[in-house]
Protein backbone atom coordinates (compact mmCIF):
# COMPACT_ATOMS: atom_id res chain seq x y z
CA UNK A 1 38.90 -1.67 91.78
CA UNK A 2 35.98 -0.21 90.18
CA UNK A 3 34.75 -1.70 86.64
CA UNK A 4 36.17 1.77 84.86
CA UNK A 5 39.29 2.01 86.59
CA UNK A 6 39.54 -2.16 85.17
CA UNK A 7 38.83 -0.57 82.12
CA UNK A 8 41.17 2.19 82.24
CA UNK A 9 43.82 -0.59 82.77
CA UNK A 10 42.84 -2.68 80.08
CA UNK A 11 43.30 0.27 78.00
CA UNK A 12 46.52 1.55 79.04
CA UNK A 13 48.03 -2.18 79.16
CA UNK A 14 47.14 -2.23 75.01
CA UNK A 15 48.78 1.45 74.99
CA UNK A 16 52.03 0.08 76.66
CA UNK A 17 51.82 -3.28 74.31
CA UNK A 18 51.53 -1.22 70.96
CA UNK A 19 54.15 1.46 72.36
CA UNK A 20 56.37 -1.61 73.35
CA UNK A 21 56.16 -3.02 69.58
CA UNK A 22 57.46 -0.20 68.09
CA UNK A 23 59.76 0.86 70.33
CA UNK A 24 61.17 -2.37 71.36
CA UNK A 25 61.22 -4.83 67.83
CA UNK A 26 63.33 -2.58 65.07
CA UNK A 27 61.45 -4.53 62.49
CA UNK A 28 59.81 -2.31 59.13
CA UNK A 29 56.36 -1.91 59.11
CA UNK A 30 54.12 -0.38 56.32
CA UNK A 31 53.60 2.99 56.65
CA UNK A 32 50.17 2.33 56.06
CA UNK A 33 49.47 0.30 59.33
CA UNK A 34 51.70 2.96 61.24
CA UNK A 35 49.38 6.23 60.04
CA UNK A 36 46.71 3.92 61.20
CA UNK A 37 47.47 2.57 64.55
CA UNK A 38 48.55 6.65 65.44
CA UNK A 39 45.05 7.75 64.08
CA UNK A 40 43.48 5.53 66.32
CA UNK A 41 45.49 6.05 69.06
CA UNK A 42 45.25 9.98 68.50
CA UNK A 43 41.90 9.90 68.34
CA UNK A 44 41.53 8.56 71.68
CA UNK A 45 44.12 10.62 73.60
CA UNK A 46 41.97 13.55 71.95
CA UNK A 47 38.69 12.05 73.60
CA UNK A 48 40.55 11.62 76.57
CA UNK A 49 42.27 15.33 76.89
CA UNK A 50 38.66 16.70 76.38
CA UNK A 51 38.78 19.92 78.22
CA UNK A 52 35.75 19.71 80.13
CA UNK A 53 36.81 16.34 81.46
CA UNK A 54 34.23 14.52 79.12
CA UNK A 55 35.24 11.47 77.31
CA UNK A 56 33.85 8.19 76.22
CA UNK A 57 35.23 4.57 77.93
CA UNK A 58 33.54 3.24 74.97
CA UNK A 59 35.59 5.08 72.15
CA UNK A 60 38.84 4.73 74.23
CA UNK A 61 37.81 1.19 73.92
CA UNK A 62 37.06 0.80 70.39
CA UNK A 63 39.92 3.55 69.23
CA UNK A 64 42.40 1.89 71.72
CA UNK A 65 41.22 -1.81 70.68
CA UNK A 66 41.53 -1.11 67.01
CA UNK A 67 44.94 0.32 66.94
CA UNK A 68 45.71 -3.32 69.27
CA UNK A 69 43.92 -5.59 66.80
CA UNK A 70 46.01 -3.70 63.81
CA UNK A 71 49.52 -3.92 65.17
CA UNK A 72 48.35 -7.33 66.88
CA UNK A 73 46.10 -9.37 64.92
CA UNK A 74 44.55 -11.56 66.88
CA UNK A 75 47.86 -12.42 68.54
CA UNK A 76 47.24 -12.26 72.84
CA UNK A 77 49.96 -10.30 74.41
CA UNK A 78 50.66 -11.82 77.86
CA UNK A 79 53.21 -10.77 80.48
């Protein structure tokens, strides 16, 4: 695979983690750390859905990686 499809993968693989810790733990969370993990996460779908197919790996990384680190800590998720 090329190094920005690895990327890609990376990124969507924190996506699914983050989705799967909401979705899948019914555990409270401050409301605070919710509006932020979405923020982030919006941002980068925004970047992403750019209409003239423009976007940023980078940003996706850092908006993506945020919203991880956030929900996360610096817990590893492994599968």
């Amino acid at each position: 695979m090329k190094s920005n499809e690895l990327r890609l993968r990376k990124i969507q693989r924190m996506a699914h983690e983050i989705m799967d810790e909401v979705n899948l733990r019914n555990e409270e969370r401050p409301s605070d750390l919710l509006n932020s993990v979405i923020d982030n996460l919006s941002r980068a779908v925004g970047d992403l859905t750019d209409p003239s197919g423009n976007y940023s790996i980078e940003y996706l990384e850092e908006k993506v990686g945020n919203a991880h680190t956030q929900m996360f800590g610096n817990r590893v998720k492994t599968y």
